[in-house]
Protein backbone atom coordinates (compact mmCIF):
# COMPACT_ATOMS: atom_id res chain seq x y z
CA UNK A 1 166.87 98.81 96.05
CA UNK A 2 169.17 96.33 97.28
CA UNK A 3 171.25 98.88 99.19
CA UNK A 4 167.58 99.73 100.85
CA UNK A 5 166.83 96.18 101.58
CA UNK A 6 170.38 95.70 103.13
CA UNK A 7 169.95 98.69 105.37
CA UNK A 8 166.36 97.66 106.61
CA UNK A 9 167.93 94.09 107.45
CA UNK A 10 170.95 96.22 109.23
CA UNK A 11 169.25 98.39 111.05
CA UNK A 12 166.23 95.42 112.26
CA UNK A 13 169.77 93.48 113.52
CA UNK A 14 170.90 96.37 115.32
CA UNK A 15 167.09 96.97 117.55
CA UNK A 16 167.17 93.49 118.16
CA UNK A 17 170.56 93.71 120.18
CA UNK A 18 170.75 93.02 123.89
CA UNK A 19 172.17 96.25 124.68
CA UNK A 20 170.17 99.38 125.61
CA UNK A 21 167.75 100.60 123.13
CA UNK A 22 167.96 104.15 124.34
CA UNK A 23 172.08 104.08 123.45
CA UNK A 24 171.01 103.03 119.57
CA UNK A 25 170.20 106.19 117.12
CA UNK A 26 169.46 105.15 113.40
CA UNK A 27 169.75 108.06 110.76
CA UNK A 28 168.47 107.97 106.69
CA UNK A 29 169.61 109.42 103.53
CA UNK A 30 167.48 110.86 101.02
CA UNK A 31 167.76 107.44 99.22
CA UNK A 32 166.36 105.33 102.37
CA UNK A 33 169.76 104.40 103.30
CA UNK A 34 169.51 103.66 107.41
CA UNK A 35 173.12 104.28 109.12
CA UNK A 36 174.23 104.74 112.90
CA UNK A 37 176.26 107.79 112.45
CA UNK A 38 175.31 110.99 111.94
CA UNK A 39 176.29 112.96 108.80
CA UNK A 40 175.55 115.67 106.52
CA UNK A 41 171.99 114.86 104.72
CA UNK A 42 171.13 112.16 107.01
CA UNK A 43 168.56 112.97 109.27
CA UNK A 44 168.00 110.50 112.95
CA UNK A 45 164.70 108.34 112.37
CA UNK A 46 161.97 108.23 114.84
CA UNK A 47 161.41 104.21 115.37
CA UNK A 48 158.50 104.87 117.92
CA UNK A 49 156.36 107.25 115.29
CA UNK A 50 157.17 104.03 112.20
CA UNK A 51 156.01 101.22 114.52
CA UNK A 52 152.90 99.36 114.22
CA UNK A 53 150.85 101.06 117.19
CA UNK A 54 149.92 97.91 119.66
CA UNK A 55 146.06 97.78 120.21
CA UNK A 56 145.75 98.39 124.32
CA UNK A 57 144.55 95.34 125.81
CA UNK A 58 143.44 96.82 129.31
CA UNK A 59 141.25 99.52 129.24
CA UNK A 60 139.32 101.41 131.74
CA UNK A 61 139.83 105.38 132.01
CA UNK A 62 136.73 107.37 129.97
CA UNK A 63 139.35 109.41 127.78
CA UNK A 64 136.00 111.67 126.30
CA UNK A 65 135.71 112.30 130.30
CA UNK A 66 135.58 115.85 131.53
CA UNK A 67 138.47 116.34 133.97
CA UNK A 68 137.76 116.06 137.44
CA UNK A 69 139.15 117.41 140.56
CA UNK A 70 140.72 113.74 140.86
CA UNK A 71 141.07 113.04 137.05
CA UNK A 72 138.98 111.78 134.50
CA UNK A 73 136.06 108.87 135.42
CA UNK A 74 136.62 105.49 134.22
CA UNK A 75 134.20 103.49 131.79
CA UNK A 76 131.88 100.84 133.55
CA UNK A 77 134.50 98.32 134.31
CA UNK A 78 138.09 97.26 133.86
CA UNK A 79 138.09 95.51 130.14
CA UNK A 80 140.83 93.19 129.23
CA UNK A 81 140.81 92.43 125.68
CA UNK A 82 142.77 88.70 124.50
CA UNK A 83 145.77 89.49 122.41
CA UNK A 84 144.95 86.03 120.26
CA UNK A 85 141.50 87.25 119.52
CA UNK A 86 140.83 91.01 119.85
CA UNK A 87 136.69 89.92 119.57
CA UNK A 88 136.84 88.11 123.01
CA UNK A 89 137.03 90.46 125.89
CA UNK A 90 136.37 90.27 130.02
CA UNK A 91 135.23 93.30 131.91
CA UNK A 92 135.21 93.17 135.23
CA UNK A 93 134.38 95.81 138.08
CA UNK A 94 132.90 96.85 141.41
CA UNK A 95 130.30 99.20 143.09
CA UNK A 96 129.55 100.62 146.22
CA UNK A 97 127.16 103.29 147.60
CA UNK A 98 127.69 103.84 151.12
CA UNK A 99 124.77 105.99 153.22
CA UNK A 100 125.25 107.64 156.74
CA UNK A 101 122.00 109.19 158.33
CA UNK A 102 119.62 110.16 160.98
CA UNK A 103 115.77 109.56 160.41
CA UNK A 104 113.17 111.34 162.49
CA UNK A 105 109.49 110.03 162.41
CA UNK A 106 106.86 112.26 163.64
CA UNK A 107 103.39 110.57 163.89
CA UNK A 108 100.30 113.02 162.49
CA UNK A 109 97.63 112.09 165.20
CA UNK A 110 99.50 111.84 168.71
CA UNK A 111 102.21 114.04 167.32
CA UNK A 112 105.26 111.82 168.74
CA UNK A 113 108.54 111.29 167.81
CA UNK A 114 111.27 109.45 167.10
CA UNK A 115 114.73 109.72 166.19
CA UNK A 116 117.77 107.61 165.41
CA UNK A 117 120.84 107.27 163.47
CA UNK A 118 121.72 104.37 160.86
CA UNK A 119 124.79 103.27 158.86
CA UNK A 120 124.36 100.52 155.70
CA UNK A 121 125.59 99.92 152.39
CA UNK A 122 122.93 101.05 150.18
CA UNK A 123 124.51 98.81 147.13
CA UNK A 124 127.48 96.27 147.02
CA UNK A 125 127.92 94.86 144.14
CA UNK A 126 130.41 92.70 141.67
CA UNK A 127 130.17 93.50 137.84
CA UNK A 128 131.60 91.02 135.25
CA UNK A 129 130.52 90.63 131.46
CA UNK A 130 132.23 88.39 128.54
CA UNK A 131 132.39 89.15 125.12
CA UNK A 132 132.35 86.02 123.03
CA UNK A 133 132.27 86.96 119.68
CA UNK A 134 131.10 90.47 117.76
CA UNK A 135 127.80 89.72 117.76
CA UNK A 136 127.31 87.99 121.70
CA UNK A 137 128.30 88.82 125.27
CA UNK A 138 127.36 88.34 128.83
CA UNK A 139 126.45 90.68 131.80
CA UNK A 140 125.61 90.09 134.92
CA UNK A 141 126.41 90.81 138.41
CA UNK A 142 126.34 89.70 142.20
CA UNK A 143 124.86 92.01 144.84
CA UNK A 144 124.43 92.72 148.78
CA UNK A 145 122.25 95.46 148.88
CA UNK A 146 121.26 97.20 151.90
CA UNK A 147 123.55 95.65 154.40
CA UNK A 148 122.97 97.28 157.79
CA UNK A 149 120.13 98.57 156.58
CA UNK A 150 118.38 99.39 159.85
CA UNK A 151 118.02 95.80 162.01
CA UNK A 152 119.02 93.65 158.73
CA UNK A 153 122.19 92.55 159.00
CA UNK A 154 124.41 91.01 156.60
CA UNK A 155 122.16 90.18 153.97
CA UNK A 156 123.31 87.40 151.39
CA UNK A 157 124.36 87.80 148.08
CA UNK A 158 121.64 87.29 145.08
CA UNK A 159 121.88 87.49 141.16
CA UNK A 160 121.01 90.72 139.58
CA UNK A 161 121.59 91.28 135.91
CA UNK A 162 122.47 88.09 133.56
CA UNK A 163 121.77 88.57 130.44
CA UNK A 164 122.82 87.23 126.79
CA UNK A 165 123.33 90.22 124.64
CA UNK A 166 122.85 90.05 121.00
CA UNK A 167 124.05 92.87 119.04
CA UNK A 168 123.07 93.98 115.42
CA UNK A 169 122.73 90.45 114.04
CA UNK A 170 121.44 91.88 111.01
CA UNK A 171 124.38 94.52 111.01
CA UNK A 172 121.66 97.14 112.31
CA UNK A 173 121.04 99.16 114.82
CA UNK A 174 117.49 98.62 114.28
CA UNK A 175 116.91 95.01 115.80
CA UNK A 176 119.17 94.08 118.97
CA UNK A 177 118.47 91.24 121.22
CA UNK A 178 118.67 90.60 125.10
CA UNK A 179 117.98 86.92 126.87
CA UNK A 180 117.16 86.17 130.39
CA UNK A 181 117.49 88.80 133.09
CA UNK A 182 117.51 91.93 131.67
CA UNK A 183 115.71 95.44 133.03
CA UNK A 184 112.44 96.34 130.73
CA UNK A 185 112.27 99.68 130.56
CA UNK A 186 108.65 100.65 132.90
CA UNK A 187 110.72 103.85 134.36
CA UNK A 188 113.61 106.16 132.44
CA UNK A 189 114.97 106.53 136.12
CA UNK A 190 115.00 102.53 137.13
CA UNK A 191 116.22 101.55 133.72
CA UNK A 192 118.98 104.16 134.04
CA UNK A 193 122.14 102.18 135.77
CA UNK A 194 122.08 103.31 139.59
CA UNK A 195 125.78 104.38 139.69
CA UNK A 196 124.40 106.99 137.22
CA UNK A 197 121.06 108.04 139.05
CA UNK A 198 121.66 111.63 140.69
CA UNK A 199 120.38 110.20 144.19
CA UNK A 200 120.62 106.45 145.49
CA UNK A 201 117.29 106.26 146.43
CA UNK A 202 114.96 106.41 143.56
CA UNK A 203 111.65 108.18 143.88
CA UNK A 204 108.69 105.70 146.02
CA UNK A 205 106.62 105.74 142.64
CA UNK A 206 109.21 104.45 140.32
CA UNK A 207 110.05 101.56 142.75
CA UNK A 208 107.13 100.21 143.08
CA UNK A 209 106.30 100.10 138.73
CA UNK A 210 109.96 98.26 138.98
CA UNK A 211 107.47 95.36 140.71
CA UNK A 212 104.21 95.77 139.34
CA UNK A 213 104.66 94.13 136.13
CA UNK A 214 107.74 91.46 137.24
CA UNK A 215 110.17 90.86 139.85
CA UNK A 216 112.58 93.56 139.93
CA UNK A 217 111.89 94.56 136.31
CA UNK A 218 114.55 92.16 135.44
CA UNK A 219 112.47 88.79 135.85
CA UNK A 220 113.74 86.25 133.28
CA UNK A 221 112.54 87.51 130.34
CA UNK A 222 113.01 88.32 126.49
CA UNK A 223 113.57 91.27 124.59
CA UNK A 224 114.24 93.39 121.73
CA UNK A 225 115.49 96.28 121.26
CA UNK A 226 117.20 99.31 119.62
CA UNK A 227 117.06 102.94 117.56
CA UNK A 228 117.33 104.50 114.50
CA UNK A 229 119.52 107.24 114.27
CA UNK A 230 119.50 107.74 117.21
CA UNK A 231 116.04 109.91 117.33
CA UNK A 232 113.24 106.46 117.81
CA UNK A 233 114.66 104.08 120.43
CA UNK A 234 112.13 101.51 121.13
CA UNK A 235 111.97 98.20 123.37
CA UNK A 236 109.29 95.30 123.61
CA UNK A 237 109.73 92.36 125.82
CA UNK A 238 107.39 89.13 127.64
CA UNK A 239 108.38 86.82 130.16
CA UNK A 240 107.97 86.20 133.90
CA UNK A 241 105.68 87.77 136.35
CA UNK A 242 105.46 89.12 139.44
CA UNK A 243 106.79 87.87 142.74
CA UNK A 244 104.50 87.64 145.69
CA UNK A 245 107.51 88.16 148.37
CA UNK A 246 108.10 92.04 146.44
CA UNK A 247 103.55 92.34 146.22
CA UNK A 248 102.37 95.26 147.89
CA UNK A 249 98.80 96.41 148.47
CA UNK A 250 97.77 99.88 148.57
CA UNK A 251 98.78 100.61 152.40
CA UNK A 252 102.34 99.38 151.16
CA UNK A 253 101.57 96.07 153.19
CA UNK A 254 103.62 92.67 151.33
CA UNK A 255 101.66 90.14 150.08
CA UNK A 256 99.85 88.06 152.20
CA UNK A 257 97.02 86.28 150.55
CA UNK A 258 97.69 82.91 149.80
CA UNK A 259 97.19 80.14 146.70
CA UNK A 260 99.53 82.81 144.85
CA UNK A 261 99.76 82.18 140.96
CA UNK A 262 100.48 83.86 137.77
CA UNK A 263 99.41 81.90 134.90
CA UNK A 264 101.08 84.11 131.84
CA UNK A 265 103.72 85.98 130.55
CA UNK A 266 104.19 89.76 131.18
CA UNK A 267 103.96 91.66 127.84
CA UNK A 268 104.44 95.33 126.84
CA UNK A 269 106.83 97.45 125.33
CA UNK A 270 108.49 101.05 125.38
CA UNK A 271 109.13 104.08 122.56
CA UNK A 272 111.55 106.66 123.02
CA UNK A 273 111.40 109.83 120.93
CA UNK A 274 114.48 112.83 120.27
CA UNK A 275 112.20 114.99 118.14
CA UNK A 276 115.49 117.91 117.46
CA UNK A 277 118.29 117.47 115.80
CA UNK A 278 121.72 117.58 117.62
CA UNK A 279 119.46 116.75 121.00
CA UNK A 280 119.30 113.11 120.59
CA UNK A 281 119.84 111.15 123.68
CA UNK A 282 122.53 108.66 123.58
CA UNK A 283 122.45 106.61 126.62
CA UNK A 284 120.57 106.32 129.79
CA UNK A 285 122.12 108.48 132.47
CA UNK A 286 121.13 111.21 134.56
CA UNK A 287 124.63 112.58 135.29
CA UNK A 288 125.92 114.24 131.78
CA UNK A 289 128.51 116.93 134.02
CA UNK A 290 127.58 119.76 132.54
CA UNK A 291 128.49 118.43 129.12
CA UNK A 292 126.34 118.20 125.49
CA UNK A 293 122.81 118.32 125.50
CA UNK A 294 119.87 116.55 125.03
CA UNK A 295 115.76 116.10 124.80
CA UNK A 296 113.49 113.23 124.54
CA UNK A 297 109.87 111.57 125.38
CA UNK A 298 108.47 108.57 125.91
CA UNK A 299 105.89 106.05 126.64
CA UNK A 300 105.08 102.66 127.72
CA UNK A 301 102.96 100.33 128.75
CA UNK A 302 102.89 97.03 130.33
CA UNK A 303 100.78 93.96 131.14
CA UNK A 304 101.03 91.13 133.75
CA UNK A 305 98.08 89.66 133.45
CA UNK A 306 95.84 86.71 135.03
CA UNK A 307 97.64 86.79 138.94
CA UNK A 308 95.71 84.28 140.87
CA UNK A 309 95.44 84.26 144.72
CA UNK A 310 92.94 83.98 147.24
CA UNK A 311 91.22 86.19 149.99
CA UNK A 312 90.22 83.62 152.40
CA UNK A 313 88.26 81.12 150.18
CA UNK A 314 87.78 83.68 147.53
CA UNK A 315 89.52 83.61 144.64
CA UNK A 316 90.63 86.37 142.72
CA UNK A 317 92.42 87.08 139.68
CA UNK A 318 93.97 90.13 139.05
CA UNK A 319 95.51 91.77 136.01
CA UNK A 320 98.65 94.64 136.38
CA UNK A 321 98.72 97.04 133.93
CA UNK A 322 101.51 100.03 133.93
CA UNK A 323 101.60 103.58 131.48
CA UNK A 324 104.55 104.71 131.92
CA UNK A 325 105.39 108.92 130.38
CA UNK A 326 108.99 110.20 130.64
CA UNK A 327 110.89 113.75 129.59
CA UNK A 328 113.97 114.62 130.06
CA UNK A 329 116.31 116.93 129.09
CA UNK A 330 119.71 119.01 129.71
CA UNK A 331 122.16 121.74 128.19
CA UNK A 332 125.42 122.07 129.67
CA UNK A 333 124.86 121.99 133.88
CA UNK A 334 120.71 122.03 133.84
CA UNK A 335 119.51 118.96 133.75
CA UNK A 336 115.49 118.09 134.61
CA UNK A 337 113.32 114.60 134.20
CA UNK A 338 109.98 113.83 135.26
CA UNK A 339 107.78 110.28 134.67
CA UNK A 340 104.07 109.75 135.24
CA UNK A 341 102.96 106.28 136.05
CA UNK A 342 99.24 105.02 136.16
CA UNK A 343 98.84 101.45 137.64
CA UNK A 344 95.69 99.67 137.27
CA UNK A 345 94.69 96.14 139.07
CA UNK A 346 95.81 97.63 142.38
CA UNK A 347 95.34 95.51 145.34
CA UNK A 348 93.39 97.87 147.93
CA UNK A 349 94.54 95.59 150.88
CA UNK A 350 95.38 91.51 151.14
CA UNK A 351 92.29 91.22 153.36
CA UNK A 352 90.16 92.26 150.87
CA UNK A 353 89.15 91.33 146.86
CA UNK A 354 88.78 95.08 145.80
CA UNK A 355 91.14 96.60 143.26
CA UNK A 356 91.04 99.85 141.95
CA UNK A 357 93.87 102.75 140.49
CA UNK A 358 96.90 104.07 141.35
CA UNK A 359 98.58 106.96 139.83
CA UNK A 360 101.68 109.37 140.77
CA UNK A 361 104.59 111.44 139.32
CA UNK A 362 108.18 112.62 139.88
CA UNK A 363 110.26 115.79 138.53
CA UNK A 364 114.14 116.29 139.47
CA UNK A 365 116.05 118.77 138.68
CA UNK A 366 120.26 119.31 138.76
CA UNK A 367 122.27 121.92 138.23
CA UNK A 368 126.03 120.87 137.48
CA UNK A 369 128.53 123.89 138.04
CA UNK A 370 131.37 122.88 135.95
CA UNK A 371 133.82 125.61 136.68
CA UNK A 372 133.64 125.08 140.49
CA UNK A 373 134.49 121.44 140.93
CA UNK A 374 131.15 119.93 139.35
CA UNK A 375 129.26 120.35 142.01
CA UNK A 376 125.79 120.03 141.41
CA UNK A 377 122.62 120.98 143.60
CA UNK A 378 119.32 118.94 142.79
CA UNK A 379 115.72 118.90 144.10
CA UNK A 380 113.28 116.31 143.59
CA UNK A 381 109.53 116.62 144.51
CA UNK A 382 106.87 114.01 144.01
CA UNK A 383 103.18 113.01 144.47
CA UNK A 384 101.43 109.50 144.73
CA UNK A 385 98.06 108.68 145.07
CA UNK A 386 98.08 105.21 145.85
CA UNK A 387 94.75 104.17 145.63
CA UNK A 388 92.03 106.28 143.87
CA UNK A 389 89.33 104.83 144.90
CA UNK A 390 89.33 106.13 148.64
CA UNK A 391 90.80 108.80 150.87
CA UNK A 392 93.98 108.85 153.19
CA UNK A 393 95.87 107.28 150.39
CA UNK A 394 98.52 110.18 149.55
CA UNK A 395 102.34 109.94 149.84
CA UNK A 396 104.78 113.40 148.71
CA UNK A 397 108.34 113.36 149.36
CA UNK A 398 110.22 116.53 148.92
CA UNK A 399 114.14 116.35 148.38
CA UNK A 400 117.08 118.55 148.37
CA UNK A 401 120.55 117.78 148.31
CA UNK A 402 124.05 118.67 146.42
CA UNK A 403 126.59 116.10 144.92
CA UNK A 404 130.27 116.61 144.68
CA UNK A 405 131.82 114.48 141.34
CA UNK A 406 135.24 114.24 142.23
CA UNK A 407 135.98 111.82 139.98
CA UNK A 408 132.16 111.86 137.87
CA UNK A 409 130.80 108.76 138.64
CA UNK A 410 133.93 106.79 139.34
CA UNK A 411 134.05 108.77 142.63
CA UNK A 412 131.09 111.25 144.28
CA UNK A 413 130.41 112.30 147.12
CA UNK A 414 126.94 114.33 148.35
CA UNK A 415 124.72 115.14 151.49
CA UNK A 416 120.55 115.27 151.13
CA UNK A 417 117.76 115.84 153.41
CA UNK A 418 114.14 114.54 152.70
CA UNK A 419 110.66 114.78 153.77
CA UNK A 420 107.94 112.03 152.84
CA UNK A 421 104.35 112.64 154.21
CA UNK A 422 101.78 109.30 154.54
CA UNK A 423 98.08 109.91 154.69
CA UNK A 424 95.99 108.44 156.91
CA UNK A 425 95.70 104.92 155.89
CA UNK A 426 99.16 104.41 154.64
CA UNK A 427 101.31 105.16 157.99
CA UNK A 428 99.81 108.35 158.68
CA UNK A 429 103.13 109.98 160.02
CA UNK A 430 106.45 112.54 158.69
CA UNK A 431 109.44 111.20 157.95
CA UNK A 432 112.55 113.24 157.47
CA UNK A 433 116.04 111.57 156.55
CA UNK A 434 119.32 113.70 156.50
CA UNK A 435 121.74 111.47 154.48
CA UNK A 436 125.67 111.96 153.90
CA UNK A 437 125.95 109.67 150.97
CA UNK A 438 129.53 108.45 148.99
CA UNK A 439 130.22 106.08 145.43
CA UNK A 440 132.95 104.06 144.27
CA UNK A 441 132.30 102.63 141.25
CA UNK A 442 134.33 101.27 138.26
């Protein structure tokens, strides 16, 4: 033993040397005696293989990533984990969607047109989050969305998440908590993170629920939230309203009323089911490369009740309510989702105290071809009827396109062309984009 001890003590002198570590070879005997010179029964140690492994403190690349024409995608964010206390952690990380197109209106009484060309950054945005202790972390981000976006300009920068996360306080995945501005879940494809949406623009239905029950379905609010198994993943949140700058009325004209108030909380909740075994859906994307599978429903519904403005010197009061259905689905490249939404308490026009119904619905579908570079055709159609009640209401937009993942979502690349038709009261014209669109995100 004390031969063993000595040679441990040798051998630790000898690797802490200032010479060149590469120059030093150790070799053992069968009794665990460590020497420097080779010999018969000694055989040359491998120090690298016997050392503690050193936890990685800077992380980013996705190592469970497919390999992509330009290598394997990156998580969301650069995370830098502190060497004195491996439970506090900074991530910290960028996005940005850049869109190149030409637009051609045609109106659908006089039959004119117009054409032009525009250039803007669809999203620009700063990510950072903090992890504080096992249990709590922060998320949030900084944003210039749209700049250049026809005659906008600049833009500023504005908040967009910032949230308190609570994880499994209870040490279950049953009962998770999020504070403050934080999406609710009134659309699979706006709750899904838009570096991961298949196109940049989400469908006209879906962006409108994101406003219908509060601002930007991330007004300050509280939730909970989480699954079992994997198969039931549920959410149920309240907090603030809606915002009468992001108010639309049926003809897609902003608010414009006036004595604007909201006198309560939002309320509402979401249930998401994976009914089959080995098909449960993990997280919310809509870009799974061609990888796994997956099926689930869901439903949910949402109140912002007792809005108060007037119509001249009428006063009315107002109460959004949202259903929400999802389904999607993939195996391997095909990948399809549709949502239905039904809106009630819908504004026919800021001039006027009627309200009535809205209702509409989306379906995309993707085909990721693995084996020739991941690219991936889609379509998307969809159909809105924005206000029951009356005629001349109906918007469809039809939408093809193909995206390139050259590095998944870390780096893509893709070129669409879409068609939206406006009935007679709601713009009553054609519109067709061509886009060339691009992502860097990590």
């Amino acid at each position: 033993m004390n031969k063993i001890v000595l040679s441990a003590l040798t051998a630790l002198t000898l690797g802490t040397v200032t010479v060149n570590a590469n120059e030093i070879k150790l070799y053992q005997d069968a009794n665990g005696q460590v020497f420097t010179q080779p010999a018969e029964g000694r055989t040359l140690l491998n120090r690298a293989s016997t050392a503690p492994a050193k936890k990685r403190s800077i992380t980013i690349v996705d190592h469970k990533s497919p390999d992509f024409l330009l290598g394997k995608q990156t998580h969301i964010n650069m995370k830098f984990i502190a060497d004195d206390n491996p439970e506090m952690w900074l991530k910290a990380g960028v996005r940005i969607q850049g869109t190149f197109e030409n637009r051609r209106t045609e109106d659908l009484t006089s039959g004119a047109t117009d054409s032009y060309y525009d250039a803007y950054l669809r999203r620009v945005r700063f990510e950072v989050a903090a992890g504080f202790n096992k249990y709590a972390s922060f998320t949030m981000d900084v944003r210039n969305d749209k700049a250049n976006y026809k005659d906008k300009g600049e833009q500023k920068f504005n908040v967009g998440d910032a949230y308190v996360k609570i994880k499994k306080p209870f040490g279950s995945s049953l009962v998770n908590f999020k504070l403050y501005r934080a999406k609710i879940d009134i659309s699979r494809t706006e709750t899904v993170k838009s570096a991961r949406v298949i196109h940049y623009d989400r469908p006209h239905v879906a962006d409108e629920a994101a406003q219908y029950i509060t601002h930007n379905r991330r007004g300050t609010n509280a939730q909970m939230y989480g699954n079992w198994n994997k198969k039931v993943h549920y959410q149920v949140a309240f907090g603030d309203g809606v915002y009468s700058g992001k108010l639309k009325d049926a003809a897609g004209s902003t608010f414009s009323a006036s004595n604007f108030e909201q006198k309560n909380f939002f309320y509402g909740g979401k249930i998401v089911l994976s009914p089959f075994d080995g098909w449960e859906e993990k997280s919310r994307t809509e870009t799974y490369f061609a990888q796994g599978k997956h099926f689930e429903v869901g439903a949910g519904y949402w109140v912002s009740p007792n809005i108060n403005y007037s119509v001249g010197a009428t006063p009315v009061t107002i109460d959004h309510k949202l259903l929400n259905l999802e389904m999607s689905a993939h195996y391997k490249g095909a990948f399809v989702q549709a949502e239905y939404f039904d809106f009630d308490g819908v504004a026919k026009n800021w001039t006027s105290t009627q309200t009535g119904k809205s209702n509409g619905w989306y379906a995309t579908a993707e085909y990721c071809f693995a084996d020739y570079g991941f690219v991936a055709p889609f379509v998307r159609y969809e159909s809105w009827d924005k206000f029951k009640d009356a005629n001349g209401y109906d918007l469809t937009s039809k939408m093809a396109g193909v995206n390139w993942y050259l590095m998944g979502n870390t780096i893509k690349a893709g070129i669409t062309v879409q068609e939206d038709e406006y009935g007679v009261n709601i713009g009553n014209e054609k519109e067709r984009r061509i886009k060339v669109t691009s992502q860097w995100f990590f």
